[in-house]
Each structure stands twice: as structure tokens, then as C-alpha cells.
N, C-alpha and C. Protein backbone atom coordinates (compact mmCIF):
# COMPACT_ATOMS: atom_id res chain seq x y z
N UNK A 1 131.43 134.01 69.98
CA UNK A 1 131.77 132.63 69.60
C UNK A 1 131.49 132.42 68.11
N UNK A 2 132.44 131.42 67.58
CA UNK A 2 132.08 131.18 66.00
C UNK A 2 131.56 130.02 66.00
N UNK A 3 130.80 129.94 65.10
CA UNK A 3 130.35 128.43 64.71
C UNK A 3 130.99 128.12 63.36
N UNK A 4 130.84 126.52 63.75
CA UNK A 4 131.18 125.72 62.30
C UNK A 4 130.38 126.34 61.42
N UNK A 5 130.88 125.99 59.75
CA UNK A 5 130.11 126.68 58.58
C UNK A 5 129.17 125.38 58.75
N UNK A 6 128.41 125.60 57.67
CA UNK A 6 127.39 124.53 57.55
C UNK A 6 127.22 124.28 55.94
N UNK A 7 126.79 122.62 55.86
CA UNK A 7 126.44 122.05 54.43
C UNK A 7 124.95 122.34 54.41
N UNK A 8 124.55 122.45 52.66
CA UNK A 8 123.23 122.71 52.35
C UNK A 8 122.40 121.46 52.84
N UNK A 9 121.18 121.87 52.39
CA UNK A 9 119.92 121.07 52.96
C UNK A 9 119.73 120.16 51.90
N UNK A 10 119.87 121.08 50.81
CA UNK A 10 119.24 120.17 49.74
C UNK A 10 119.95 120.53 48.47
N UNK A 11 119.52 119.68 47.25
CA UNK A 11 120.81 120.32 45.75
C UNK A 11 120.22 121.42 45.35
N UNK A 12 119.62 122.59 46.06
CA UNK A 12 119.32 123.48 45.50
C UNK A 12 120.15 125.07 45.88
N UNK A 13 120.30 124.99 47.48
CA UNK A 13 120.73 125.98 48.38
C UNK A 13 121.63 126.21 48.30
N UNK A 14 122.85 125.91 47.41
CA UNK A 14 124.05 126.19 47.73
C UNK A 14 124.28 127.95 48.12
N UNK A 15 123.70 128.50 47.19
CA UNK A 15 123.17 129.88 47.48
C UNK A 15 123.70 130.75 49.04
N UNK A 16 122.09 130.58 49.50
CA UNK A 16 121.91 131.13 50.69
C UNK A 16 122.96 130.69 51.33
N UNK A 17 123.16 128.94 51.46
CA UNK A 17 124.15 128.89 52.78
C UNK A 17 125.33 129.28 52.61
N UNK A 18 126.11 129.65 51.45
CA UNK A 18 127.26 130.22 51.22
C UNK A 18 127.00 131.72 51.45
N UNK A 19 125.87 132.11 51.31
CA UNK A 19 126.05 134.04 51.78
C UNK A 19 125.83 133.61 53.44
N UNK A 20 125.21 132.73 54.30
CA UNK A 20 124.96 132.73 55.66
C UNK A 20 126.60 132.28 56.43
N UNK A 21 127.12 131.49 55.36
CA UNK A 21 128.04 130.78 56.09
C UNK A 21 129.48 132.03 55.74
N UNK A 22 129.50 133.02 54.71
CA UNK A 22 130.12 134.47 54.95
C UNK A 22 130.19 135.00 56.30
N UNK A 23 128.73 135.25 56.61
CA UNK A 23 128.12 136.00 57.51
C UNK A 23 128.74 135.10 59.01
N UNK A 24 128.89 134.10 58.78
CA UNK A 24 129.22 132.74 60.58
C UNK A 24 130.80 133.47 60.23
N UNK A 25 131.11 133.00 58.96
CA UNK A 25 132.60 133.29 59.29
C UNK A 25 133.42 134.53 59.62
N UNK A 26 132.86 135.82 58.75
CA UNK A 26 133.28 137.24 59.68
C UNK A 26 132.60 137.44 61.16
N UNK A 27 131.71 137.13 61.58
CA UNK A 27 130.54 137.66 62.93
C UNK A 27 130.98 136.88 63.95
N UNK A 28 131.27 137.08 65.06
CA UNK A 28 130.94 136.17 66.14
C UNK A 28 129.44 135.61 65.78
N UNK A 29 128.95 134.51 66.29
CA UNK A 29 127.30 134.52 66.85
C UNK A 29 126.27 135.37 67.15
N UNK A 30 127.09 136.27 68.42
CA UNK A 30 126.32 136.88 69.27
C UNK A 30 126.00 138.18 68.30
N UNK A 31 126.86 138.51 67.67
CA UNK A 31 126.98 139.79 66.76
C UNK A 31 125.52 139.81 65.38
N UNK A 32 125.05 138.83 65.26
CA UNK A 32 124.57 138.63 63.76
C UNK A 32 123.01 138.65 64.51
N UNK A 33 122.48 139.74 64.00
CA UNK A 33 120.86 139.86 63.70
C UNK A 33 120.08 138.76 63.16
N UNK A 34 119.05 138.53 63.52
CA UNK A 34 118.21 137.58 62.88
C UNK A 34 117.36 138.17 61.70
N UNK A 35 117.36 139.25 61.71
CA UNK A 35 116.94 139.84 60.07
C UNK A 35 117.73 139.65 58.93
N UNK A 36 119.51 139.32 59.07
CA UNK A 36 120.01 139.34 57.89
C UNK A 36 120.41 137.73 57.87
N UNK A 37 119.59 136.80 58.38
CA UNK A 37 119.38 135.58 58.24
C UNK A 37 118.52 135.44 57.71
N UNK A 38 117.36 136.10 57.84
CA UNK A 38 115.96 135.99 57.20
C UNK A 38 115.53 136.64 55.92
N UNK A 39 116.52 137.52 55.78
CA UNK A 39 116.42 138.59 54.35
C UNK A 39 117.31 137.39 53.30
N UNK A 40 118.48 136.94 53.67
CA UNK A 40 119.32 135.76 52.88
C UNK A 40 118.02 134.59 52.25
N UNK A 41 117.45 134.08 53.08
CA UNK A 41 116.90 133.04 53.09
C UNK A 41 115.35 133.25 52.17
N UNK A 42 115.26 135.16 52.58
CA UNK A 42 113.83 135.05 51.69
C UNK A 42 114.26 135.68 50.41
N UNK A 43 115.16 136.13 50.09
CA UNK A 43 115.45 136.56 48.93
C UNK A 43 116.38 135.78 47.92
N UNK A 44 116.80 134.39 48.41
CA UNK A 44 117.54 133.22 47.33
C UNK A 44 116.75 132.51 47.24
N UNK A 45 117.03 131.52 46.67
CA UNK A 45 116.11 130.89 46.10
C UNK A 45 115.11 130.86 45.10
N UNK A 46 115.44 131.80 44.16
CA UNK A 46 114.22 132.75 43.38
C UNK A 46 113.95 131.85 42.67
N UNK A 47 115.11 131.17 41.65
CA UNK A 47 115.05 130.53 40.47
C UNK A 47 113.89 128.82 40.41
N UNK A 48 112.67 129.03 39.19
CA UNK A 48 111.90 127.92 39.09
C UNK A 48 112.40 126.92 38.15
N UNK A 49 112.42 125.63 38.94
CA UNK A 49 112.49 124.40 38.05
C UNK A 49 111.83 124.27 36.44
N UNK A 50 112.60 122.96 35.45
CA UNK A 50 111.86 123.34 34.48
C UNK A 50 110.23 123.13 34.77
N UNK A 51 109.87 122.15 35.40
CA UNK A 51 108.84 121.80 35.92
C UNK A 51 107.71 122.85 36.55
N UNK A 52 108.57 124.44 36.69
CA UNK A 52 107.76 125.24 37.61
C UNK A 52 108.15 125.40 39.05
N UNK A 53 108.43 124.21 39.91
CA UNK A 53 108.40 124.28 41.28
C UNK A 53 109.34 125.14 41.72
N UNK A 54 109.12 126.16 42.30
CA UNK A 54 110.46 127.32 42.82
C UNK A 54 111.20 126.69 43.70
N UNK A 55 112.27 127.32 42.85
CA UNK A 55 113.79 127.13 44.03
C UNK A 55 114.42 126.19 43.38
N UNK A 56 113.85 125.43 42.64
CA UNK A 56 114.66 123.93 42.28
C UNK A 56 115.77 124.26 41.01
N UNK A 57 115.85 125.80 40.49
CA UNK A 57 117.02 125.95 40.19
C UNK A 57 117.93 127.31 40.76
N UNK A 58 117.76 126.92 42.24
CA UNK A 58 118.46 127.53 43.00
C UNK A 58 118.55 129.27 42.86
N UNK A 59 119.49 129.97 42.80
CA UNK A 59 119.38 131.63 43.08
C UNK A 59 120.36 132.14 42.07
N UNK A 60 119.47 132.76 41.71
CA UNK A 60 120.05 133.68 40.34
C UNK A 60 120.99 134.47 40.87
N UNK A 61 121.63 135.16 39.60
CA UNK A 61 122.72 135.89 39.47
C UNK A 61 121.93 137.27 40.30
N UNK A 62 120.96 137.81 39.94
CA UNK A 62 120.24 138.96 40.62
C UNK A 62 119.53 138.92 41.79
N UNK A 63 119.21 137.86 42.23
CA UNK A 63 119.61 137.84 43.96
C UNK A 63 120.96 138.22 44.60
N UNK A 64 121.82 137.13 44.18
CA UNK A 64 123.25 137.34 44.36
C UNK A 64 123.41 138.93 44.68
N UNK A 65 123.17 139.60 43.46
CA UNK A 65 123.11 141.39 43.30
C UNK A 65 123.01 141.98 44.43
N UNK A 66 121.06 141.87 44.52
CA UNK A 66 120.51 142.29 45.50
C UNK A 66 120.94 142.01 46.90
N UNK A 67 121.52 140.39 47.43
CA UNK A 67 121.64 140.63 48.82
C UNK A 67 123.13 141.48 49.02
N UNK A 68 124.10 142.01 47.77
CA UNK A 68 124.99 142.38 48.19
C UNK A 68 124.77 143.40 48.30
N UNK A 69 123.74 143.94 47.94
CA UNK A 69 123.68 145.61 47.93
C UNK A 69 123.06 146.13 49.25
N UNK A 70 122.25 144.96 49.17
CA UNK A 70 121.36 145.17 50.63
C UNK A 70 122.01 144.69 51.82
N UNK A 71 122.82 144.28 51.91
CA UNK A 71 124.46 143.72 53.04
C UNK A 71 124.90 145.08 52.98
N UNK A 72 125.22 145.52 52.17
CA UNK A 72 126.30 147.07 52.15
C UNK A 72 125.45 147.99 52.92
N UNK A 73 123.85 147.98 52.85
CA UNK A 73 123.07 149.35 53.04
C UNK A 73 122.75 149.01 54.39
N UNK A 74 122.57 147.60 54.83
CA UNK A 74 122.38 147.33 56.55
C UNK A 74 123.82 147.43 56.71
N UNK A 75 124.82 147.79 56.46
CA UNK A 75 126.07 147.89 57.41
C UNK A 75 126.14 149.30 57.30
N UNK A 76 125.80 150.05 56.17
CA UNK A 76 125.82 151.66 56.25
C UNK A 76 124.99 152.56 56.88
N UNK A 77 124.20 151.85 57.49
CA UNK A 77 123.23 152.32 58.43
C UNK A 77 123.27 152.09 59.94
N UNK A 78 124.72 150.88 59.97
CA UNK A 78 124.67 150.70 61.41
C UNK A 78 124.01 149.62 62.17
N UNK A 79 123.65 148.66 61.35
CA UNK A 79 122.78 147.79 62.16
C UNK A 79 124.03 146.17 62.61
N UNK A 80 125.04 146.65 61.14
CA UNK A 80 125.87 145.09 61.52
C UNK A 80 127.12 145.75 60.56
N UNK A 81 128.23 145.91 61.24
CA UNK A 81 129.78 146.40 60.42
C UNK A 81 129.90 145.47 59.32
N UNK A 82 129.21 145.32 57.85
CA UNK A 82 129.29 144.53 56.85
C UNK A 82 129.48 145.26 55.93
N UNK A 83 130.38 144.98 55.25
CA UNK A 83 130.31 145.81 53.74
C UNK A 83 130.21 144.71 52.68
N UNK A 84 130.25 145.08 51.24
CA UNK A 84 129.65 143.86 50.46
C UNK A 84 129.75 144.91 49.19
N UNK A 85 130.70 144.12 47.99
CA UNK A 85 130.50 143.95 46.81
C UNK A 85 130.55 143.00 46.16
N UNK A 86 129.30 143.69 44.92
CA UNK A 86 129.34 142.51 43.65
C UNK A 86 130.16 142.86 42.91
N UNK A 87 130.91 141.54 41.95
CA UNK A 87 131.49 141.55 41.07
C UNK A 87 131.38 140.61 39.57
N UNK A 88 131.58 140.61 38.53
CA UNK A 88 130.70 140.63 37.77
C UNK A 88 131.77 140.46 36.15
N UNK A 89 131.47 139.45 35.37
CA UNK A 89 132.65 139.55 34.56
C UNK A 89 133.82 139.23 34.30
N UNK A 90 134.65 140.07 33.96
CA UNK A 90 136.14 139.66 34.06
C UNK A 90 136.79 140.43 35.08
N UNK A 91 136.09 141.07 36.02
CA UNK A 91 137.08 141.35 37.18
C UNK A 91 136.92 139.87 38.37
N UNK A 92 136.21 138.82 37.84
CA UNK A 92 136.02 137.43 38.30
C UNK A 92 137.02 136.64 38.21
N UNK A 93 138.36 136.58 39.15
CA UNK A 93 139.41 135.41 38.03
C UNK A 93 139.94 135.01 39.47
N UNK A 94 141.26 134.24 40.02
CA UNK A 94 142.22 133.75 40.48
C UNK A 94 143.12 134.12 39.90
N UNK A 95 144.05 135.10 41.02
CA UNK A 95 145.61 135.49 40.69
C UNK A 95 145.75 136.47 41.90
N UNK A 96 147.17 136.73 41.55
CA UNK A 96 147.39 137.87 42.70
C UNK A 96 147.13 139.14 42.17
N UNK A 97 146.94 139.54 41.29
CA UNK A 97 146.08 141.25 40.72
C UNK A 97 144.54 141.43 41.13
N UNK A 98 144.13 140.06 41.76
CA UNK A 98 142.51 139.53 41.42
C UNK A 98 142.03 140.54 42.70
N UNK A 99 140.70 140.88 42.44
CA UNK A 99 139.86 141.62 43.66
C UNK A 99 139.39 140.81 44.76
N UNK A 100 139.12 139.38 44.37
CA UNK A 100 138.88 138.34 45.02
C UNK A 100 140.19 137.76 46.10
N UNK A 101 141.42 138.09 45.58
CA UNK A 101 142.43 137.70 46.25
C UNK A 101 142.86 138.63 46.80
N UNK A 102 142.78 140.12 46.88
CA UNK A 102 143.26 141.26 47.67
C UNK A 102 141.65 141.18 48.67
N UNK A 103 140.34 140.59 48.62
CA UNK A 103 139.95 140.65 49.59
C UNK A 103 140.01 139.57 51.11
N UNK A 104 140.50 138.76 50.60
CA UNK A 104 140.92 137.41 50.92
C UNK A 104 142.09 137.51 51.65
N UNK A 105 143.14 138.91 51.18
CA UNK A 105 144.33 138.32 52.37
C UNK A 105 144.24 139.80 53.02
N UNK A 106 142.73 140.39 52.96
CA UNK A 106 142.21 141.73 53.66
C UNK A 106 141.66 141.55 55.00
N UNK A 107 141.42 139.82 55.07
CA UNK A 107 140.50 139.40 55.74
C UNK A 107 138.82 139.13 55.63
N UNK A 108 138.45 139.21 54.27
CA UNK A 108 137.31 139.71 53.88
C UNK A 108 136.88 137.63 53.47
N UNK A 109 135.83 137.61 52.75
CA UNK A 109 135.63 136.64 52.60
C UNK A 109 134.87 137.01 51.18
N UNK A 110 134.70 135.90 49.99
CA UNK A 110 133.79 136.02 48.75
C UNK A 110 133.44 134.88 48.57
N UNK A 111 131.48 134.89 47.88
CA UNK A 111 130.84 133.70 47.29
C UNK A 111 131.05 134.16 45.68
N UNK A 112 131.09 132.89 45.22
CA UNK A 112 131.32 132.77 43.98
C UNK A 112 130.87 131.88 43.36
N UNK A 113 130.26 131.52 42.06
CA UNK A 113 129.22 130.81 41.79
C UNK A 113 130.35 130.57 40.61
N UNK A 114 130.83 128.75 40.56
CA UNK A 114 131.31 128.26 39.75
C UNK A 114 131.00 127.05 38.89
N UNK A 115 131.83 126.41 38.59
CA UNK A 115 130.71 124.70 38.17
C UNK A 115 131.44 123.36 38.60
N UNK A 116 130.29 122.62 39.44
CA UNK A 116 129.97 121.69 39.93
C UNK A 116 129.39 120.85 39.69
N UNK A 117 129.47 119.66 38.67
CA UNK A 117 128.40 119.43 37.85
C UNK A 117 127.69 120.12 37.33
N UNK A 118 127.26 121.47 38.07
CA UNK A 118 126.23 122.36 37.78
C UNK A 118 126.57 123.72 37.90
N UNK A 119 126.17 124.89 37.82
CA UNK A 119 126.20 126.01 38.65
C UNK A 119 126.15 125.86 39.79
N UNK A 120 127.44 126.50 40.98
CA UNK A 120 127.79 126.30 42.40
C UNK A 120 127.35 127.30 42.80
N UNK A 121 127.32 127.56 44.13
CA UNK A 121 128.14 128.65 44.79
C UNK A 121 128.93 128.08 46.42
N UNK A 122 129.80 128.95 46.23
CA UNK A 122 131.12 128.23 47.65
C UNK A 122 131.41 129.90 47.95
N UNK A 123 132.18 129.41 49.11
CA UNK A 123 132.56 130.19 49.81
C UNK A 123 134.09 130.40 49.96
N UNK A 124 134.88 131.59 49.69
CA UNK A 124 136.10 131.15 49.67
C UNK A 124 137.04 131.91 50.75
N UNK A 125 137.83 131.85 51.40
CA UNK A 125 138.17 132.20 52.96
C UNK A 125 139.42 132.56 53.10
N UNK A 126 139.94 132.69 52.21
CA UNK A 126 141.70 132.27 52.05
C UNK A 126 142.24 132.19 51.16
N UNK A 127 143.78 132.70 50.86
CA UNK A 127 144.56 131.94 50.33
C UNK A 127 145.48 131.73 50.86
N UNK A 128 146.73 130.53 49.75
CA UNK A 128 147.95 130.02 50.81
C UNK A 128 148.79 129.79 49.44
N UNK A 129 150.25 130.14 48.91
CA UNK A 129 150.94 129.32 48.02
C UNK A 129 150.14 128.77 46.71
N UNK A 130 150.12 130.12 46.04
CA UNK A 130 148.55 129.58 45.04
C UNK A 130 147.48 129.00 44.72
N UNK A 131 146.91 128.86 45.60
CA UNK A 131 145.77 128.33 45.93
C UNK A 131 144.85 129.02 47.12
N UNK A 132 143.55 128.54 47.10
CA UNK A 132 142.40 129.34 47.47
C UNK A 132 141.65 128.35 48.60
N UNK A 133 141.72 128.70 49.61
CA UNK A 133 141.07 127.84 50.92
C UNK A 133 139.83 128.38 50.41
N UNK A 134 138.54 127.73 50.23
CA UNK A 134 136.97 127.70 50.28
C UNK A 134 136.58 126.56 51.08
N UNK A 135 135.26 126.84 51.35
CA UNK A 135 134.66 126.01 51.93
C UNK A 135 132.95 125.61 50.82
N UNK A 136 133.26 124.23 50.84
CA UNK A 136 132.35 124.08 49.51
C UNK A 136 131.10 123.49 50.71
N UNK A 137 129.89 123.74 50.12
CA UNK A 137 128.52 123.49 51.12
C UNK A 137 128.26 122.24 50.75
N UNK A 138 128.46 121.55 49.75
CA UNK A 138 128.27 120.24 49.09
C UNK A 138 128.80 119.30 49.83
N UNK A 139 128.67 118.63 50.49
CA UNK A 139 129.04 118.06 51.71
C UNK A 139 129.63 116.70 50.69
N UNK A 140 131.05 115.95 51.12
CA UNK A 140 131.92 115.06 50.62
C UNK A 140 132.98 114.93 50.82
N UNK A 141 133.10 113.67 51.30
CA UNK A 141 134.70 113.40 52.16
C UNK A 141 135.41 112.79 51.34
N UNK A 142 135.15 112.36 50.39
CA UNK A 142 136.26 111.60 49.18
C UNK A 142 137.12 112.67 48.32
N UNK A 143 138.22 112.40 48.13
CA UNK A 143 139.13 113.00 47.04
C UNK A 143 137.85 112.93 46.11
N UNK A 144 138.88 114.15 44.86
CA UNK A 144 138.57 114.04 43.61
C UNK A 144 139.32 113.21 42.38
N UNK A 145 139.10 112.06 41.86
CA UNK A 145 140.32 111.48 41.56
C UNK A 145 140.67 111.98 39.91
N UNK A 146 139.26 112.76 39.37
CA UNK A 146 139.87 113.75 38.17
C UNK A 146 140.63 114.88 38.14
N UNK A 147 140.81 115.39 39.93
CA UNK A 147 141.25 116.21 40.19
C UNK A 147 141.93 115.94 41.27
N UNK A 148 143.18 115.50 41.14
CA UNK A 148 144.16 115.00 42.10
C UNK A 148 144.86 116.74 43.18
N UNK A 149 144.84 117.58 42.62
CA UNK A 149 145.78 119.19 43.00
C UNK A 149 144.32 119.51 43.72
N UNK A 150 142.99 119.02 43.96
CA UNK A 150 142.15 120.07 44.77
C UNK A 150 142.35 118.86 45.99
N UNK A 151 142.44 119.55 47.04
CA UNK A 151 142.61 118.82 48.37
C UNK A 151 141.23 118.66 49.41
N UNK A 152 140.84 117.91 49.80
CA UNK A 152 139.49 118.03 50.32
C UNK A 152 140.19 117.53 52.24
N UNK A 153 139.19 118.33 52.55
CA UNK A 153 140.22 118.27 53.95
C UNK A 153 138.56 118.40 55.09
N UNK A 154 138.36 117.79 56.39
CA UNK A 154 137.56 117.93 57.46
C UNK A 154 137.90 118.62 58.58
N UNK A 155 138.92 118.90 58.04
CA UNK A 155 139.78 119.77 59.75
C UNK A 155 139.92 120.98 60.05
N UNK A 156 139.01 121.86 59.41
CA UNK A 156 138.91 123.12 59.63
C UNK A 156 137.42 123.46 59.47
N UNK A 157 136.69 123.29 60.10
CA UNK A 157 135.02 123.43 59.98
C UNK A 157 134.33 124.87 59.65
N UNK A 158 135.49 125.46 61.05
CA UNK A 158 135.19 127.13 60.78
C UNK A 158 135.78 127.78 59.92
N UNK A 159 136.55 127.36 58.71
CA UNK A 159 137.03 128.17 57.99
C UNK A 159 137.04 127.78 56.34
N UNK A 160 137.48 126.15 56.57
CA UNK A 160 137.72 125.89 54.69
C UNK A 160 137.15 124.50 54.97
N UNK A 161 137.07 123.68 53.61
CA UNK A 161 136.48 122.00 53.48
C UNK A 161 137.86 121.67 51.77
N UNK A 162 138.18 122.78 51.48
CA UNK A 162 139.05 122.31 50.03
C UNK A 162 140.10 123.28 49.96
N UNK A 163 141.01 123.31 49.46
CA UNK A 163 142.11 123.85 49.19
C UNK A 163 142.35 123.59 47.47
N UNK A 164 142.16 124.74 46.78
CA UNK A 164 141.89 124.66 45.11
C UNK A 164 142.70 125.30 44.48
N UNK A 165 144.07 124.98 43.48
CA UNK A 165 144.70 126.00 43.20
C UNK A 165 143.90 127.06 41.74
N UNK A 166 144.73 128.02 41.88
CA UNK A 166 144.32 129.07 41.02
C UNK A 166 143.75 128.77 39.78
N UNK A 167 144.43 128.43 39.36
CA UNK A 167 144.01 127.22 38.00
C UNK A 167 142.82 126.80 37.41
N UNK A 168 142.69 126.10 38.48
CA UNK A 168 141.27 125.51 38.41
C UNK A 168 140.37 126.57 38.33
N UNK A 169 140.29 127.25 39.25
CA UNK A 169 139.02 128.57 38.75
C UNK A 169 139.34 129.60 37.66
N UNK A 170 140.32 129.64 36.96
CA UNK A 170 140.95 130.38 35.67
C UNK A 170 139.97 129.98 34.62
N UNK A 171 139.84 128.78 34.18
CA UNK A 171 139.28 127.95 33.29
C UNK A 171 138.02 128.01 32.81
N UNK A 172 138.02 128.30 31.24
CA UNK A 172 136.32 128.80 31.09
C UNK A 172 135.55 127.31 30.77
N UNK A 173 136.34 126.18 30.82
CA UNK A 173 135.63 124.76 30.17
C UNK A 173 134.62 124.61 31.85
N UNK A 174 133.82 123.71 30.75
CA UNK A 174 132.98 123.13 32.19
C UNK A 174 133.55 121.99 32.94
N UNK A 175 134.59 122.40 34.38
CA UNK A 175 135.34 121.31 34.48
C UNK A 175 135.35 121.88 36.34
N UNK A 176 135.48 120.82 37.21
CA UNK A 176 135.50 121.06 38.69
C UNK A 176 136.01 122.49 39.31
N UNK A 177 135.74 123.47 39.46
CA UNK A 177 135.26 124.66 40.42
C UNK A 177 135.81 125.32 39.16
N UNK A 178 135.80 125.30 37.91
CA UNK A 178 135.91 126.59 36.92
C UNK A 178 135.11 127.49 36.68
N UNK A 179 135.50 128.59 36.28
CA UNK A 179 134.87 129.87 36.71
C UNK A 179 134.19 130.06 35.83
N UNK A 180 133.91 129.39 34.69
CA UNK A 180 134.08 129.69 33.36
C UNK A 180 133.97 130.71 32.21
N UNK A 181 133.02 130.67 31.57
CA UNK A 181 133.56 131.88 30.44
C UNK A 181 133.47 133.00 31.30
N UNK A 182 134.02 134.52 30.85
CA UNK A 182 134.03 135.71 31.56
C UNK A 182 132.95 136.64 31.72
N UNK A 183 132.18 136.20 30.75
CA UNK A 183 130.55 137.01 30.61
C UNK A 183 129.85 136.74 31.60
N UNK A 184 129.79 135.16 32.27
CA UNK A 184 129.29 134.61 33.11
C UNK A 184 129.48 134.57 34.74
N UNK A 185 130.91 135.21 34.57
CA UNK A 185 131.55 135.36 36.60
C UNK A 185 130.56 136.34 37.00
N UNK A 186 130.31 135.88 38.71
CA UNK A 186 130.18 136.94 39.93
C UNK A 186 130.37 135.71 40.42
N UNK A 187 130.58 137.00 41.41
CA UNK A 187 131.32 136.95 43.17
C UNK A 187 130.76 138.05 43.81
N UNK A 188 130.67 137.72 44.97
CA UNK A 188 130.10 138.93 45.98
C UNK A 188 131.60 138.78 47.21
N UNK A 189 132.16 139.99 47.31
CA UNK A 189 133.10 140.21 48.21
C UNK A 189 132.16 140.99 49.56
N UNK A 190 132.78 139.99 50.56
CA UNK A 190 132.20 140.50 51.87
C UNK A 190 133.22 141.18 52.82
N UNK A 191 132.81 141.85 54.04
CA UNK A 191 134.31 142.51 54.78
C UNK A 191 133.52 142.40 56.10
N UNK A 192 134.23 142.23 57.48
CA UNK A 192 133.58 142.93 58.53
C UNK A 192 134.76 144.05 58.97
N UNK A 193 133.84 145.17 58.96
CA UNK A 193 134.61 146.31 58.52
C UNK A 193 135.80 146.86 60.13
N UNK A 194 135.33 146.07 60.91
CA UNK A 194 136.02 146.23 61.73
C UNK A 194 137.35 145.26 61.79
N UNK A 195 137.21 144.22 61.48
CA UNK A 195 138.62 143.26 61.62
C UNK A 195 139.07 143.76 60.04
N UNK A 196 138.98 144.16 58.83
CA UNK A 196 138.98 144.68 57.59
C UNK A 196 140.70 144.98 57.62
N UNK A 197 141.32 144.42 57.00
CA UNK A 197 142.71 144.97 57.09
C UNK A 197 143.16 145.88 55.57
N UNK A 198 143.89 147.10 55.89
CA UNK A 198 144.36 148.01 54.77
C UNK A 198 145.24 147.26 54.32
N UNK A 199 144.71 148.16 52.55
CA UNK A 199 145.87 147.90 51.50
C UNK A 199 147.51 147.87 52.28
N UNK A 200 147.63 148.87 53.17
CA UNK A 200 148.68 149.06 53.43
C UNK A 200 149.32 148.36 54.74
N UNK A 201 148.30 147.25 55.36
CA UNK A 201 148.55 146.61 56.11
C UNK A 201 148.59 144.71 55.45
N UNK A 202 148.64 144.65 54.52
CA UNK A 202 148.61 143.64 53.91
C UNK A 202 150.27 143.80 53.08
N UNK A 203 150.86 144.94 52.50
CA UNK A 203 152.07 144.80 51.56
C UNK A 203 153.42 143.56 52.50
N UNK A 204 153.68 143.19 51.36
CA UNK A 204 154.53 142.48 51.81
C UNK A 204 156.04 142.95 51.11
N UNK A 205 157.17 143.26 52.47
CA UNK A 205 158.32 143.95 51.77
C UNK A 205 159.54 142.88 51.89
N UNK A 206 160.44 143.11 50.48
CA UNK A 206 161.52 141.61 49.97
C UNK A 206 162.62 142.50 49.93
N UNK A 207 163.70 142.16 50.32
CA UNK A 207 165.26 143.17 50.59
C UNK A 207 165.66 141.88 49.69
């Protein structure tokens, strides 16, 4: 059984619940260990407020790293069919050449840490007609009215919450889900290696 994704707890988590809510969306339920719930949860959150208090600026880029590496090495060992890369840079963009978008219509799923007022991270599940089904953890049912082209939608729990075209994450300004400058992208691409569809089961042929 799948469960709905889930919104964060607090303005700090976007993090974790976007690598947990990966994990709901490839796994049945029954399939998902309670260790790689608990390894997510103890290893984000790193980053300290200016104030000191940990967590209050949410999970660094080298967590991010680490749980992807450590996702790849519990699926290479057999404990849960997961594979997992980081990505990093300018292989970070929206388009159809993108690594993010050949994992996406692979069946795979990627978090990606963009800007939201702030540094994000979302989850992205899809695409459709240039644009990118994610599911944002930031919980909000209102349009965007600076951003009329991102669609905010409640009707798909288990899969997306926005529909964002390409565009918008192209963009290095600090402006609603932009990716921005290129020094600054990651993404962690996830797979469950069993539903995982080939390069060669994805081509699409035009007479």
C-alpha cells in the first residue's frame, strides 16, 4: 500500500521529509525498513541557527551527499532495491537533455533544493508537456499570484501538490522554485530498481 506524501513539521525540515516522502513514493509501506527512516531523520538536520540552536537552518548540501550515498550502499547490499544519485552543479537544470528529467520519465523520483523565500527542498515526481509534477512539503492551498504558470493542485496526495514549468527552475535570480546560480544546484536522483524503467524502454518513436 502507498501512502499520501506528507507536509513538514516545521520551517526547518523540508529536508528529511522530501528524502522520506521519495522513499513513500517508490516503496509500497510494507516494503520500507525502519532504519532508512531513522538514518534520514538522524542525519538532516545538521545545519545551526544564527543563534546556535541546531537544525534551525535546516540540512546542508553534505547531508544531502551523504544520505545519497548511503541510500545507494543499503540498496547494494540488499536490504531495500534503492539506488540514489547526487548531482551537483550544472548537470542541475530543467529540460529534456536534463538527468533529472530522464530520471523522472524512468520512473525514478529527485529532491532538489531550490528557492522559496529561502533555500527549499521538494520533491519532484514527474513530468507532463514541459513542466515538472513535484510535490512541495510547504503545505498551501492558494495560487501563486506572482506566479500565475505554477499550478497548485490537492488532488493527487500520492504523487504531486504543483505542476511547475521548466522555466521556472532554469533561472539563477532568487525568484519562486529557481534553481539558481549553477555552482549552487543539487539534486539527489532516486530509483526503485525494480519498477526502474530502461533508457530503451522510455524512447519515444515519430514516423
Amino acid at each position: 500500500m502507498k501512502n499520501p506524501l506528507h507536509y513538514q513539521l516545521s520551517e526547518y525540515d523540508c529536508g528529511p521529509t522530501s528524502m522520506l516522502n521519495a522513499i513513500s513514493f517508490l516503496f509500497e509501506r510494507e516494503e520500507i525498513p525502519p532504519e532508512v527512516i531513522r538514518n534520514i531523520m538522524l542525519y538532516s538536520l545538521d545545519c545551526y541557527g544564527a543563534e546556535g540552536a541546531p537544525g534551525k537552518s535546516g540540512t546542508s548540501c553534505t547531508a544531502m551527499m551523504f544520505l545519497s550515498h548511503w541510500l545507494d550502499g543499503f540498496g547494494r547490499v540488499g536490504q531495500l532495491p534503492v539506488s540514489s544519485r547526487y548531482l551537483s552543479g550544472k548537470d542541475v537544470y530543467a529540460g529534456p537533455e536534463s538527468l533529472i528529467n530522464d530520471a523522472l520519465r524512468r520512473g525514478g523520483a529527485a529532491v532538489v533544493r531550490l528557492y522559496f523565500d529561502e533555500d527549499h527542498y521538494v520533491l519532484m515526481t514527474g513530468e507532463e508537456n514541459g513542466c515538472i509534477r513535484l510535490f512541495d512539503p510547504y503545505y498551501q492551498t492558494r495560487p501563486f499570484p506572482q506566479q500565475e504558470d505554477v499550478v497548485v493542485t490537492l488532488e493527487h496526495p500520492m504523487q504531486y501538490n504543483r505542476i511547475v514549468p521548466f522555466s521556472c527552475f532554469n533561472r539563477e535570480t532568487p525568484e519562486l522554485y529557481a534553481l539558481g546560480k549553477p555552482e549552487t544546484r543539487e539534486a539527489v536522483l532516486l530509483f526503485n530498481e525494480r519498477t526502474k524503467l530502461t533508457a530503451d524502454e522510455t524512447i519515444e518513436y515519430f514516423i
